[in-house]
Every structure is written in structure tokens, then in C-alpha cells.
PDB file of N, CA and C in Angstrom:
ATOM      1  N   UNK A   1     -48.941   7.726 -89.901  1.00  0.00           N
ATOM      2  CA  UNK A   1     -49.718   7.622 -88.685  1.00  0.00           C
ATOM      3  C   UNK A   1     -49.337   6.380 -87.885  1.00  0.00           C
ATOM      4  N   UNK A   2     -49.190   4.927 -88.334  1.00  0.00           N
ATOM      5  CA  UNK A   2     -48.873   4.661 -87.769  1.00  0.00           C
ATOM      6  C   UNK A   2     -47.509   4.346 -87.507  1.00  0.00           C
ATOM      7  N   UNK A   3     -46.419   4.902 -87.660  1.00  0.00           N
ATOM      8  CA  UNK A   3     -45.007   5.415 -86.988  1.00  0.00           C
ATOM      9  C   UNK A   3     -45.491   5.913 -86.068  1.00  0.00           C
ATOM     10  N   UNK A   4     -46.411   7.017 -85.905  1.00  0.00           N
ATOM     11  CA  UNK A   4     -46.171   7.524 -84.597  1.00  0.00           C
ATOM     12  C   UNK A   4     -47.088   6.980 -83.715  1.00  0.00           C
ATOM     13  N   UNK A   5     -48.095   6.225 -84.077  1.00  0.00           N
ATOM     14  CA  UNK A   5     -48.577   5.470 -83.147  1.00  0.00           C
ATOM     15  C   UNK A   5     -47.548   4.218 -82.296  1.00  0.00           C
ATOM     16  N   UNK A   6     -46.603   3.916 -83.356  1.00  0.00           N
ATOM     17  CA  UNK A   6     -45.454   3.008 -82.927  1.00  0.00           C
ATOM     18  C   UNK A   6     -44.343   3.703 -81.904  1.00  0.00           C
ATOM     19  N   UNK A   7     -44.336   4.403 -82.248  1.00  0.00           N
ATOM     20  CA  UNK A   7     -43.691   5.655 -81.534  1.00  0.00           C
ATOM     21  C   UNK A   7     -44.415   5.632 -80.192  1.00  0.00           C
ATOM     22  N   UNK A   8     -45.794   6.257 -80.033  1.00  0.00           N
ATOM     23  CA  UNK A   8     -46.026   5.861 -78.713  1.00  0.00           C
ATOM     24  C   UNK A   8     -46.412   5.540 -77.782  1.00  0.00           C
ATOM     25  N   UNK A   9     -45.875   3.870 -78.630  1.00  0.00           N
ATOM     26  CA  UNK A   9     -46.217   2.515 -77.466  1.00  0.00           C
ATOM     27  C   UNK A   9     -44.915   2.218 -77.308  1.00  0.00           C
ATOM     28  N   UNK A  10     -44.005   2.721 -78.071  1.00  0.00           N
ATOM     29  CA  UNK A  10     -42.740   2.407 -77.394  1.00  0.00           C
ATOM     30  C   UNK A  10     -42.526   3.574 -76.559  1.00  0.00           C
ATOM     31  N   UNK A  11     -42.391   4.610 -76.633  1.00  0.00           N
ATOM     32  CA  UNK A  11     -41.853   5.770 -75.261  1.00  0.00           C
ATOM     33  C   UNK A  11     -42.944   5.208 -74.020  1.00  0.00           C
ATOM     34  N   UNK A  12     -44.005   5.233 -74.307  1.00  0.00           N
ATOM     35  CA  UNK A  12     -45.277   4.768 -73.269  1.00  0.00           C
ATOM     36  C   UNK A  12     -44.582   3.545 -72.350  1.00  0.00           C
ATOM     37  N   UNK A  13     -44.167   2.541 -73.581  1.00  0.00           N
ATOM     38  CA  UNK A  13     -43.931   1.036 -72.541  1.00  0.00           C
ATOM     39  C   UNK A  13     -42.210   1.198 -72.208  1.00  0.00           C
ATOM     40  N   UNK A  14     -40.873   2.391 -72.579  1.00  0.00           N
ATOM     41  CA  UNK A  14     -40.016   2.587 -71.829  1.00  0.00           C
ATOM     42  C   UNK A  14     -40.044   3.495 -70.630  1.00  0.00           C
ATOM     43  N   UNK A  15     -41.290   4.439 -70.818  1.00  0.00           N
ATOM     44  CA  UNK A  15     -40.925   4.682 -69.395  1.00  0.00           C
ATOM     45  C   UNK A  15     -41.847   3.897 -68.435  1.00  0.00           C
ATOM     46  N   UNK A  16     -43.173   3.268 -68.173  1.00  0.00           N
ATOM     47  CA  UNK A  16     -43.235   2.280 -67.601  1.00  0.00           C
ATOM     48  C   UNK A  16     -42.155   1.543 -67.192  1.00  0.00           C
ATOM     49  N   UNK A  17     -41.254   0.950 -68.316  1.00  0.00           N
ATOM     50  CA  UNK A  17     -40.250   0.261 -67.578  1.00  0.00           C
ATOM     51  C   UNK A  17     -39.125   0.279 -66.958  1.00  0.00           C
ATOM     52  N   UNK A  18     -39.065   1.802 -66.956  1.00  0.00           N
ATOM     53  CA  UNK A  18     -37.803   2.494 -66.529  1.00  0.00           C
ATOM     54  C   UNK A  18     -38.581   2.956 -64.997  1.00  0.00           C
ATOM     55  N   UNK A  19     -39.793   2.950 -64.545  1.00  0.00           N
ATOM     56  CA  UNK A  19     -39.971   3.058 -63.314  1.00  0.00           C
ATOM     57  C   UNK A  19     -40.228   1.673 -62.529  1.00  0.00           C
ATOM     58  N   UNK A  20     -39.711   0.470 -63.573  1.00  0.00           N
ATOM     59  CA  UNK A  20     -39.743  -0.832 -62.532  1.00  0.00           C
ATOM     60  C   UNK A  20     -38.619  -1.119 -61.607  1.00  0.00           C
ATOM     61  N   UNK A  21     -38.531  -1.492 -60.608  1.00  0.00           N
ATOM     62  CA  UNK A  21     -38.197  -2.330 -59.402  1.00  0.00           C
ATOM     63  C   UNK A  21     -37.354  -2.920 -59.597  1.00  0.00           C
ATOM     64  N   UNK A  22     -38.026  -4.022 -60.678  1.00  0.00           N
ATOM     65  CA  UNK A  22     -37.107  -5.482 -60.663  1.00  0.00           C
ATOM     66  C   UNK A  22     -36.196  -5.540 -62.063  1.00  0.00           C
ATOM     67  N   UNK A  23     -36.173  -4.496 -62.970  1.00  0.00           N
ATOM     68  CA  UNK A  23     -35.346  -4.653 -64.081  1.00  0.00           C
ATOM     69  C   UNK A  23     -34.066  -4.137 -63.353  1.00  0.00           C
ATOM     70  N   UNK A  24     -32.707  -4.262 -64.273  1.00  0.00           N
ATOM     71  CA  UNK A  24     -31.443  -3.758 -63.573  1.00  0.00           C
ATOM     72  C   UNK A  24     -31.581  -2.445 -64.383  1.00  0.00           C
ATOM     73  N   UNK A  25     -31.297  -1.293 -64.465  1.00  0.00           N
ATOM     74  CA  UNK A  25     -31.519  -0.195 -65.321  1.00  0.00           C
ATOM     75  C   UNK A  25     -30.194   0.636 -65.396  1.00  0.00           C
ATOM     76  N   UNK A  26     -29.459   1.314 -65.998  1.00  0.00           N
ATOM     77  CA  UNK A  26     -28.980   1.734 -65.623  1.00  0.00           C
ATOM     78  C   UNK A  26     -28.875   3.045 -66.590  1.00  0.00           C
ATOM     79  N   UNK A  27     -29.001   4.374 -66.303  1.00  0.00           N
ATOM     80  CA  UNK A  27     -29.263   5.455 -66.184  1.00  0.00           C
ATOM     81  C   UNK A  27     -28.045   5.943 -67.159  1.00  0.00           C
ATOM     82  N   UNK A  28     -28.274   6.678 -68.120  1.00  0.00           N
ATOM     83  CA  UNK A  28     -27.390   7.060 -69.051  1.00  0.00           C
ATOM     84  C   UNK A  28     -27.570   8.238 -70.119  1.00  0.00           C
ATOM     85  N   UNK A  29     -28.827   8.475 -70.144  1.00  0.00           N
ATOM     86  CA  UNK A  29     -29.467   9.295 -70.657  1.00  0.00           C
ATOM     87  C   UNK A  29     -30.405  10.389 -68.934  1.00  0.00           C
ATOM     88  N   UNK A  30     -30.353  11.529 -69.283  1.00  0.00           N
ATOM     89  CA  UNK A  30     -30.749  12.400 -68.626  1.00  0.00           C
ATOM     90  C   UNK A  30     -32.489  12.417 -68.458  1.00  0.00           C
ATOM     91  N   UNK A  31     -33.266  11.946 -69.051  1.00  0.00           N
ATOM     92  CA  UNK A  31     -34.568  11.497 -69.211  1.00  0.00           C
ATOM     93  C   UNK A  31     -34.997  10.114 -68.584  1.00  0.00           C
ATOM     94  N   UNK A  32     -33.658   8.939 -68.322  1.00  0.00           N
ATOM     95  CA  UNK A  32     -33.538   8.173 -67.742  1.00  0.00           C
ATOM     96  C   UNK A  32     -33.805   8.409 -66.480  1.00  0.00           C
ATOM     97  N   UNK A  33     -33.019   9.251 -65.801  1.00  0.00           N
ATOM     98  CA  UNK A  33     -32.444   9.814 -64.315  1.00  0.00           C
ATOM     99  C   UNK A  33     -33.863  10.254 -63.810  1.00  0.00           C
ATOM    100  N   UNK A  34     -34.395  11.359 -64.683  1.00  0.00           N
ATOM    101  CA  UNK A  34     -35.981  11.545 -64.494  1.00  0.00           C
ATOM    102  C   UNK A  34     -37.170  11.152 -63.786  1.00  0.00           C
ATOM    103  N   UNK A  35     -36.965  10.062 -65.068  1.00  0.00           N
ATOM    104  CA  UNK A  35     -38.055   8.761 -64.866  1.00  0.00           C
ATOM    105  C   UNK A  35     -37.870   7.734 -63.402  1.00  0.00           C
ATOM    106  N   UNK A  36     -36.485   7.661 -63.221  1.00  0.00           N
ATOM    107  CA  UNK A  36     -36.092   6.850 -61.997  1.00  0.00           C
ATOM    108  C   UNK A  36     -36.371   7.647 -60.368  1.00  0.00           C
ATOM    109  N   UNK A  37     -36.259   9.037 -60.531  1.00  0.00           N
ATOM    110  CA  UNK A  37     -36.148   9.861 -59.445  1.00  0.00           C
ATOM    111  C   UNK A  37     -37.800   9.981 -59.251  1.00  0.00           C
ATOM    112  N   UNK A  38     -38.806  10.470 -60.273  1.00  0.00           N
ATOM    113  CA  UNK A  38     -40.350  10.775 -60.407  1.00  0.00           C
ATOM    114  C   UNK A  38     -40.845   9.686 -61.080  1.00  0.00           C
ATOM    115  N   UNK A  39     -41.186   8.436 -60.479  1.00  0.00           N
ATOM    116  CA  UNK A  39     -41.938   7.382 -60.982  1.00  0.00           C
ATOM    117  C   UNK A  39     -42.883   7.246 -60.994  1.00  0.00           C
ATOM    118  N   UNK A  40     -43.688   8.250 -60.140  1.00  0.00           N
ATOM    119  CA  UNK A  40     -45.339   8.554 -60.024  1.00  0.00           C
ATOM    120  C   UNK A  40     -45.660   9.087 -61.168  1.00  0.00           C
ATOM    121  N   UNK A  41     -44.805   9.816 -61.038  1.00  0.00           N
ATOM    122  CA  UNK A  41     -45.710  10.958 -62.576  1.00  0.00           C
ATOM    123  C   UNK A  41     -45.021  10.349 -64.263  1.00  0.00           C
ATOM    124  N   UNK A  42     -43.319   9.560 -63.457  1.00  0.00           N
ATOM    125  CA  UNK A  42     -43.120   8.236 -65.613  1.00  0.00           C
ATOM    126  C   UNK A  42     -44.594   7.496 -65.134  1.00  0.00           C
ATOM    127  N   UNK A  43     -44.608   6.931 -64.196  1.00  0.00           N
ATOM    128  CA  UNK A  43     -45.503   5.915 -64.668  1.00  0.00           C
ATOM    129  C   UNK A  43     -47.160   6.729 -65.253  1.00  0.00           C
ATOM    130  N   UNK A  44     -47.434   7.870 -64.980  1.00  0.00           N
ATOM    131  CA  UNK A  44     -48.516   8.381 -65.468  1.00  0.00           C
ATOM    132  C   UNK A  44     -48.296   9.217 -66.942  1.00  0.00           C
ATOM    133  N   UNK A  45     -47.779   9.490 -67.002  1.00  0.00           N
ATOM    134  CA  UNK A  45     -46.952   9.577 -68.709  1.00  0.00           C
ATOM    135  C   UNK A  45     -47.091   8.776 -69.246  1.00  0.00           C
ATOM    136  N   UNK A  46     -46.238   7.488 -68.491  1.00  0.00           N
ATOM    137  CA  UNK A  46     -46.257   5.993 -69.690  1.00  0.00           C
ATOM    138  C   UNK A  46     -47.611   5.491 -69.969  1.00  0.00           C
ATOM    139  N   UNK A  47     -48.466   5.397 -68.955  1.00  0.00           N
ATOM    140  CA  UNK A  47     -49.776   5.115 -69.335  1.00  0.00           C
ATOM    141  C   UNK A  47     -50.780   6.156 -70.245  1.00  0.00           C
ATOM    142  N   UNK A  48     -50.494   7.369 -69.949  1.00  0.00           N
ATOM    143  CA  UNK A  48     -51.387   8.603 -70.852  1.00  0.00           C
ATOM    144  C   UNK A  48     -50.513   8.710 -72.328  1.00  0.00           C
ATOM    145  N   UNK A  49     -49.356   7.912 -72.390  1.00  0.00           N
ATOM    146  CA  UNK A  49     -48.528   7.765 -73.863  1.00  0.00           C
ATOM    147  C   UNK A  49     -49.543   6.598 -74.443  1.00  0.00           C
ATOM    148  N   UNK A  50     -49.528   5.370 -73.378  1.00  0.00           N
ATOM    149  CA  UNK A  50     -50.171   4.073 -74.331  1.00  0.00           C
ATOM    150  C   UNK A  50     -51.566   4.272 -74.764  1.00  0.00           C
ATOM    151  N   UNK A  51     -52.257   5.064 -73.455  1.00  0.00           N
ATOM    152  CA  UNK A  51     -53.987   5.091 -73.867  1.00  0.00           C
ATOM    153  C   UNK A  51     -53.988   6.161 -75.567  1.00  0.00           C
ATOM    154  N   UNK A  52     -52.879   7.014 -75.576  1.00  0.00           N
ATOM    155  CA  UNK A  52     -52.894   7.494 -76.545  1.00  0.00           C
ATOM    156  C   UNK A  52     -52.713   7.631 -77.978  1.00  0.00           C
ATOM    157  N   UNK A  53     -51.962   6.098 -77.830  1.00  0.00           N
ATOM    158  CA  UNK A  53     -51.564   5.421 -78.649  1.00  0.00           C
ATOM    159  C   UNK A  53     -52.522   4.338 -78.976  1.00  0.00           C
ATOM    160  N   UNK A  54     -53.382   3.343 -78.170  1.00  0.00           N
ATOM    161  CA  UNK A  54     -54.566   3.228 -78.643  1.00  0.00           C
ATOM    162  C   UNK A  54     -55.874   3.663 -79.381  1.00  0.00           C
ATOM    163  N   UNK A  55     -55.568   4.933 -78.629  1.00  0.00           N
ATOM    164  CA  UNK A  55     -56.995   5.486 -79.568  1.00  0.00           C
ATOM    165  C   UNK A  55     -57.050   5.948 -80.658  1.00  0.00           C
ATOM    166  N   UNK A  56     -55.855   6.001 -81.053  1.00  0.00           N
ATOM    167  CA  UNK A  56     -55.415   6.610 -82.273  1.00  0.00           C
ATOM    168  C   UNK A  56     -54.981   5.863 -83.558  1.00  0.00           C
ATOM    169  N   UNK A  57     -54.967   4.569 -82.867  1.00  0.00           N
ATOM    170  CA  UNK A  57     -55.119   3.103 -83.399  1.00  0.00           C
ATOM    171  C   UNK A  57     -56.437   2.521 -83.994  1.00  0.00           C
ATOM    172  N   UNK A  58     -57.234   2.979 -82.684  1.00  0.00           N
ATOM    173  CA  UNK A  58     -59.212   2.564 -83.132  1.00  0.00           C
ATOM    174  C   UNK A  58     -58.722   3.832 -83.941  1.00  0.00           C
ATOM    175  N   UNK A  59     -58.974   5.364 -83.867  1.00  0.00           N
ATOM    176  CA  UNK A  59     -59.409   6.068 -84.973  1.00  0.00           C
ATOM    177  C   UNK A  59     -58.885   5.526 -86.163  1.00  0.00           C
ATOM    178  N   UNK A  60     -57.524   5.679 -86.255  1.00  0.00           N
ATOM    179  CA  UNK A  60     -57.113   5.494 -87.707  1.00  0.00           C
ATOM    180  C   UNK A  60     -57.526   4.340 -88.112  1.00  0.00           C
ATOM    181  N   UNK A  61     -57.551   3.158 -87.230  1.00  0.00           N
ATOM    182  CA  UNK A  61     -57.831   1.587 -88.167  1.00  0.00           C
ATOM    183  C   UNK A  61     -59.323   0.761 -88.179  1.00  0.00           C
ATOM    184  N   UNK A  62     -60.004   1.547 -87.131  1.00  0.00           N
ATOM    185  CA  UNK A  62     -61.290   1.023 -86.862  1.00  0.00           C
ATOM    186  C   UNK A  62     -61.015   0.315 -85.498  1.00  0.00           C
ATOM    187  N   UNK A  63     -62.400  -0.219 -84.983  1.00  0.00           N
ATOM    188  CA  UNK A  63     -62.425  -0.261 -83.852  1.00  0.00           C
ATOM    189  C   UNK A  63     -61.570  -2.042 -83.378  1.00  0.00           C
ATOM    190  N   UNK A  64     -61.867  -2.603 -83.933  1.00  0.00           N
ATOM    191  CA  UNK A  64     -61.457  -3.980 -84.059  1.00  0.00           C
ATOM    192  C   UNK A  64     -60.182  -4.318 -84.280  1.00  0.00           C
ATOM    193  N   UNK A  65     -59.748  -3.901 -86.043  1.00  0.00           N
ATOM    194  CA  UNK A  65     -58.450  -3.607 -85.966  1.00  0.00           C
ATOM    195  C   UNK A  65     -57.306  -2.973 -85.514  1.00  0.00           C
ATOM    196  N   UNK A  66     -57.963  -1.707 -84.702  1.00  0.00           N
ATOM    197  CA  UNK A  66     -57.076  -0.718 -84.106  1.00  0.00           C
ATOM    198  C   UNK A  66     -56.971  -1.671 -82.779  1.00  0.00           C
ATOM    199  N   UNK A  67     -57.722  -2.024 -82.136  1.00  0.00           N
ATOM    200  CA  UNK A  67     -57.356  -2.830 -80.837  1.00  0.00           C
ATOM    201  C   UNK A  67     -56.390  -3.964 -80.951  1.00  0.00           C
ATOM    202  N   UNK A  68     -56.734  -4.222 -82.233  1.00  0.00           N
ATOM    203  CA  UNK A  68     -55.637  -5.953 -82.530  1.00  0.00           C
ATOM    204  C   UNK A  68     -54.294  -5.581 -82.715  1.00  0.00           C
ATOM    205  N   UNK A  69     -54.427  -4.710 -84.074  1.00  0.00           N
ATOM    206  CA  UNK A  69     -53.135  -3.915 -84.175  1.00  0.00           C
ATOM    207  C   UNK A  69     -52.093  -3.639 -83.549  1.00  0.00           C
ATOM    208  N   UNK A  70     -53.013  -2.747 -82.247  1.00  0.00           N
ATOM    209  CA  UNK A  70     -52.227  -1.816 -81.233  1.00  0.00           C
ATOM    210  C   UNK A  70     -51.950  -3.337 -80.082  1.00  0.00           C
ATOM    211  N   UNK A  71     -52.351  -4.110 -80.049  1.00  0.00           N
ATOM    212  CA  UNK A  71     -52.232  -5.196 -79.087  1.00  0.00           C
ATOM    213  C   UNK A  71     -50.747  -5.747 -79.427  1.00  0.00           C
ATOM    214  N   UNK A  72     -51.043  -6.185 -81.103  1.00  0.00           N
ATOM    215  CA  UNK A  72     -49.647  -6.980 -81.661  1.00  0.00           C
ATOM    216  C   UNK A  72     -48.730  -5.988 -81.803  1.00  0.00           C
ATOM    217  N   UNK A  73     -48.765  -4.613 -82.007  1.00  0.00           N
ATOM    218  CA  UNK A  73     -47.821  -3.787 -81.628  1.00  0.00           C
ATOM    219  C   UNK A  73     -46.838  -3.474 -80.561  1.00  0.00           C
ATOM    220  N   UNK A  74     -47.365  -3.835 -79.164  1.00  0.00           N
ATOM    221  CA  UNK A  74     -47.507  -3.558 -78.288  1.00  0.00           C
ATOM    222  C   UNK A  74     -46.614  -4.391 -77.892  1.00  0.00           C
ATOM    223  N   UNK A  75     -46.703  -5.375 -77.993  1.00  0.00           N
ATOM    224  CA  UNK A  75     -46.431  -7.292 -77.519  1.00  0.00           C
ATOM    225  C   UNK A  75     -44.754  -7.141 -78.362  1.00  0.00           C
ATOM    226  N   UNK A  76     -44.980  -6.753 -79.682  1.00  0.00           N
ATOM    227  CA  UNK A  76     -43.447  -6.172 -80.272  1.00  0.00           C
ATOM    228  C   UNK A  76     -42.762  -5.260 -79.623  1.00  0.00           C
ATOM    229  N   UNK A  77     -43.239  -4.169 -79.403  1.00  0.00           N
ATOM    230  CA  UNK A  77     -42.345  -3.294 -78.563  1.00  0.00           C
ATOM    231  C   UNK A  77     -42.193  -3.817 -77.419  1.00  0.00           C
ATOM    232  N   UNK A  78     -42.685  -4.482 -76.293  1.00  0.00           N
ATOM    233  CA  UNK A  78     -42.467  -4.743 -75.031  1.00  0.00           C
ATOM    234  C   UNK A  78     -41.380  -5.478 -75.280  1.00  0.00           C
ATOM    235  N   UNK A  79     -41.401  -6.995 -76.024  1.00  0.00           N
ATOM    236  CA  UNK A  79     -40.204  -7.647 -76.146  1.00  0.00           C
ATOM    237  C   UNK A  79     -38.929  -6.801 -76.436  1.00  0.00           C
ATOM    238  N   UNK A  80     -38.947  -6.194 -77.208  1.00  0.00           N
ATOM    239  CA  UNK A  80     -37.857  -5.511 -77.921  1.00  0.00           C
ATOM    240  C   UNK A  80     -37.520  -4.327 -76.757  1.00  0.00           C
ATOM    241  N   UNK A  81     -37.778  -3.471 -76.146  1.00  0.00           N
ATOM    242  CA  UNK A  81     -37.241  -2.806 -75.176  1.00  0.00           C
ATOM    243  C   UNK A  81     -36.438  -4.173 -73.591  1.00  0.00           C
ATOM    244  N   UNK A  82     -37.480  -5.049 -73.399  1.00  0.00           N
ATOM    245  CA  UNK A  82     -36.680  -6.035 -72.234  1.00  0.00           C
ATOM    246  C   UNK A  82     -35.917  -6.849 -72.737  1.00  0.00           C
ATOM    247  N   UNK A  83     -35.585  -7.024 -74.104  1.00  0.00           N
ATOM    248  CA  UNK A  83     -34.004  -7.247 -74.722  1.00  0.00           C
ATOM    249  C   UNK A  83     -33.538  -7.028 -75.358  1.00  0.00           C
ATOM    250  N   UNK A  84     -33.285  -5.826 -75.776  1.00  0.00           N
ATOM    251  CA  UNK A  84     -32.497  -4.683 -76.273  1.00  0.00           C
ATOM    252  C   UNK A  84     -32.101  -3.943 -75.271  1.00  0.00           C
ATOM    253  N   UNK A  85     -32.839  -2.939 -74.305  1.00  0.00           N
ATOM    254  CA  UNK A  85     -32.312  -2.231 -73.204  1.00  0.00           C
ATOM    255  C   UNK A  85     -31.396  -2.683 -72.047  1.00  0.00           C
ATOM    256  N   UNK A  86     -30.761  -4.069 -71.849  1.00  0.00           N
ATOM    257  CA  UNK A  86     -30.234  -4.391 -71.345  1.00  0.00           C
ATOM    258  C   UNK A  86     -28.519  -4.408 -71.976  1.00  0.00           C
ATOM    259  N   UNK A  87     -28.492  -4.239 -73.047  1.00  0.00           N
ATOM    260  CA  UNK A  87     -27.326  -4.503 -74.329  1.00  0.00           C
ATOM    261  C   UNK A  87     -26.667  -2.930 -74.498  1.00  0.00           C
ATOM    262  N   UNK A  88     -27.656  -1.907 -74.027  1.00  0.00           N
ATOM    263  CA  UNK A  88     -27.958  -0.554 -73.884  1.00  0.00           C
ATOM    264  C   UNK A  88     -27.764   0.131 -75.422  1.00  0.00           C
ATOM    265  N   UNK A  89     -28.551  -0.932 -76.137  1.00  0.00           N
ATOM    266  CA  UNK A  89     -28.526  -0.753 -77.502  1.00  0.00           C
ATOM    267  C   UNK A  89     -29.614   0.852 -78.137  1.00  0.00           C
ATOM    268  N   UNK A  90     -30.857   0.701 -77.529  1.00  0.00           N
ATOM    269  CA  UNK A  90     -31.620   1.606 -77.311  1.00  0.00           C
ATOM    270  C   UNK A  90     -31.357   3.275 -76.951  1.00  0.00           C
ATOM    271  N   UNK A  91     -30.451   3.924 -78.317  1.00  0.00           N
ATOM    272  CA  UNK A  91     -29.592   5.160 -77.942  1.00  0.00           C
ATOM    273  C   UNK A  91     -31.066   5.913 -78.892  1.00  0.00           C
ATOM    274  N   UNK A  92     -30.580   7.317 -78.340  1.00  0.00           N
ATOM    275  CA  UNK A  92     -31.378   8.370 -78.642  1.00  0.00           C
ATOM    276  C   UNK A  92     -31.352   9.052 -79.820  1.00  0.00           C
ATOM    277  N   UNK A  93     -30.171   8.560 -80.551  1.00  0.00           N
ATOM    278  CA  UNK A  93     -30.074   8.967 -82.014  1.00  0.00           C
ATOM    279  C   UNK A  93     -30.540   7.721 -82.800  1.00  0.00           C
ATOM    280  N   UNK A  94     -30.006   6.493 -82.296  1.00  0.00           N
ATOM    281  CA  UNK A  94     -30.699   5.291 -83.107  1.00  0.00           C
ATOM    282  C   UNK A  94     -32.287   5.488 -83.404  1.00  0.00           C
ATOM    283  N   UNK A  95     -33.336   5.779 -82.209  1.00  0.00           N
ATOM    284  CA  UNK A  95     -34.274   5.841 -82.270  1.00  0.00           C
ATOM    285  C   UNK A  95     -34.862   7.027 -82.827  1.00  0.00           C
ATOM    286  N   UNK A  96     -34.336   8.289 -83.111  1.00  0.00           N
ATOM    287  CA  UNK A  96     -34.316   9.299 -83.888  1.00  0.00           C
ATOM    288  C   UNK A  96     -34.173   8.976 -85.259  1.00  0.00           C
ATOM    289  N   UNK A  97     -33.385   8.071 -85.920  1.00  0.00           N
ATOM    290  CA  UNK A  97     -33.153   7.877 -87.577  1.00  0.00           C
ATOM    291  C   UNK A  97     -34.298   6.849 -87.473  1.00  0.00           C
ATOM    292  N   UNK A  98     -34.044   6.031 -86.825  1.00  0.00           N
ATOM    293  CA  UNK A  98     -35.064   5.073 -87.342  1.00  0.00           C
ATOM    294  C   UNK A  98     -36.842   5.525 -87.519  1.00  0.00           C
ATOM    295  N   UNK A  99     -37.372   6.553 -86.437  1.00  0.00           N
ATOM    296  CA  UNK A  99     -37.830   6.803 -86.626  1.00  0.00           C
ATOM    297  C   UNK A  99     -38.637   7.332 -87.762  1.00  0.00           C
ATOM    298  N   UNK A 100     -37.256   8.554 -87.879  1.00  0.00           N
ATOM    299  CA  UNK A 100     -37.495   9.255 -89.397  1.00  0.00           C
ATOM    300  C   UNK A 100     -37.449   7.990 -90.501  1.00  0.00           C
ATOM    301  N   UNK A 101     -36.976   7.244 -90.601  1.00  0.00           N
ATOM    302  CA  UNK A 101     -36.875   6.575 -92.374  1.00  0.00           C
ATOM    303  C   UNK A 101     -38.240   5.891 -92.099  1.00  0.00           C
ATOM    304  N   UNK A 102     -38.391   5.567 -90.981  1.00  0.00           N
ATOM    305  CA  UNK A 102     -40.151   4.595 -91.158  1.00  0.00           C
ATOM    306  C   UNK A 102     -40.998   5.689 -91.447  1.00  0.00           C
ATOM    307  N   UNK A 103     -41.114   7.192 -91.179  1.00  0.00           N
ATOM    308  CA  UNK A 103     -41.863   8.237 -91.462  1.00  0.00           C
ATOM    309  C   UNK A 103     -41.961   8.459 -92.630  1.00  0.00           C
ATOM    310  N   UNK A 104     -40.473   8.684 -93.031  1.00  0.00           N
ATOM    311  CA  UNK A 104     -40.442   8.906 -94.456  1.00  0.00           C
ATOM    312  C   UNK A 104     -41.069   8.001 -95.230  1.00  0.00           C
ATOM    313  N   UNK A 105     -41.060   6.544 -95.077  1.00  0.00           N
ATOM    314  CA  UNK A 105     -41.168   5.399 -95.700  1.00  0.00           C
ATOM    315  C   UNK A 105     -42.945   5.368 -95.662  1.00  0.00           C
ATOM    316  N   UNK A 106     -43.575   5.249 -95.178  1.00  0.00           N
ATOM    317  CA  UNK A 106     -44.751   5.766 -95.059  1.00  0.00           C
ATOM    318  C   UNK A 106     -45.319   6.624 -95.689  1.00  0.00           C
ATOM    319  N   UNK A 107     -44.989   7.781 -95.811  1.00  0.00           N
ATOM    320  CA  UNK A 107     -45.822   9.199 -96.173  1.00  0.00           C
ATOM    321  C   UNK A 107     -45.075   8.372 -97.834  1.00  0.00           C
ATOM    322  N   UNK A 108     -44.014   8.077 -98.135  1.00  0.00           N
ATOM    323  CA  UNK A 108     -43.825   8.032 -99.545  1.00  0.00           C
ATOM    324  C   UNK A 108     -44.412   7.167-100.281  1.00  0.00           C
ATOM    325  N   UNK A 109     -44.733   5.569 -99.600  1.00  0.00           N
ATOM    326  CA  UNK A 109     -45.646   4.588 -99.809  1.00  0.00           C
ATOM    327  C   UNK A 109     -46.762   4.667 -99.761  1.00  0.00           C
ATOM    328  N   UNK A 110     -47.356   5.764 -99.281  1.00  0.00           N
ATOM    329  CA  UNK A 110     -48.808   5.917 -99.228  1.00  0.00           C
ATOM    330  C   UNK A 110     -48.934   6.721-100.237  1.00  0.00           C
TER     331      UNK A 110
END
């Protein structure tokens, strides 16, 4: 559960930032192009990704911890997309494995 809550506060806070202004971006992925062309509706995605990713934070962790959690979560992913995505390190298969082994790693540790 929470992989995919990690999961999405990061898609939530890349496309937010893929509909900013002032970052340099540059378009490489087809979901990229998207987000840059319809920024009304990334940026309403990215926000209905994060609120969703909060609440699912209070459910699973309680109300206190899910807010702290999802806060220091949050504060990690933001850094890590505004310097990493510039390196254009942030590929679609990287974030696909990694995904999976923290999933896996989880469901097997629990």
C-alpha cells in the first residue's frame, strides 16, 4: 500500500511539473507531449493523483501519521523529480522495475 501511495505522489507531483512555465522540460515520452499541450486538465490529474494519495495515507496510517507521512513523502518525491528530471534520468521502464521490486518487497515483508 504504501508503494502505491508512493506511486501517486510521484505521477501526481510529475505531472504538476510537467505543466510548469519555468522548468526547462523537454518532451520525450508521448505522455510528456500530453501534459505540455493540456495543462488544464495535467494540472487537474496531478492534483486528483495527490489528494488521492493522501487519503489513502490517513486511511491506511491514521489520521496524524498519514498526513506526516504523506507530507515527508511528498517533500522526497518533489526533490527527486526537480533533480533527476533534468539528467532525463526518470525513464518509463526505470520507474516500472523499481516500482515492481518495492511492491514485491512489501507484500513479501509484510
Amino acid at each position: 500500500m504504501l508503494t502505491i501511495i508512493g506511486c501517486l505522489a510521484l505521477i501526481g507531483f510529475y505531472f504538476l511539473y510537467s505543466t510548469s512555465n519555468r522548468a526547462d522540460l523537454t518532451f520525450y515520452l508521448p505522455l510528456q507531449k500530453w501534459i505540455n499541450e493540456n495543462k488544464i486538465k495535467g494540472k487537474y490529474i496531478g492534483v486528483v493523483l495527490l489528494i488521492i494519495g493522501l487519503t489513502s495515507a490517513i486511511l491506511y496510517l491514521g489520521f496524524g501519521a498519514g498526513i506526516f507521512s504523506y507530507l515527508t513523502l511528498l517533500m522526497l518525491v518533489s526533490s527527486l523529480v526537480v533533480l533527476i528530471e533534468p539528467l532525463r534520468f526518470l525513464k518509463f521502464s526505470i520507474l516500472v522495475v523499481m516500482m515492481i521490486l518495492s511492491l514485491l518487497l512489501e507484500v513479501y515483508l509484510k
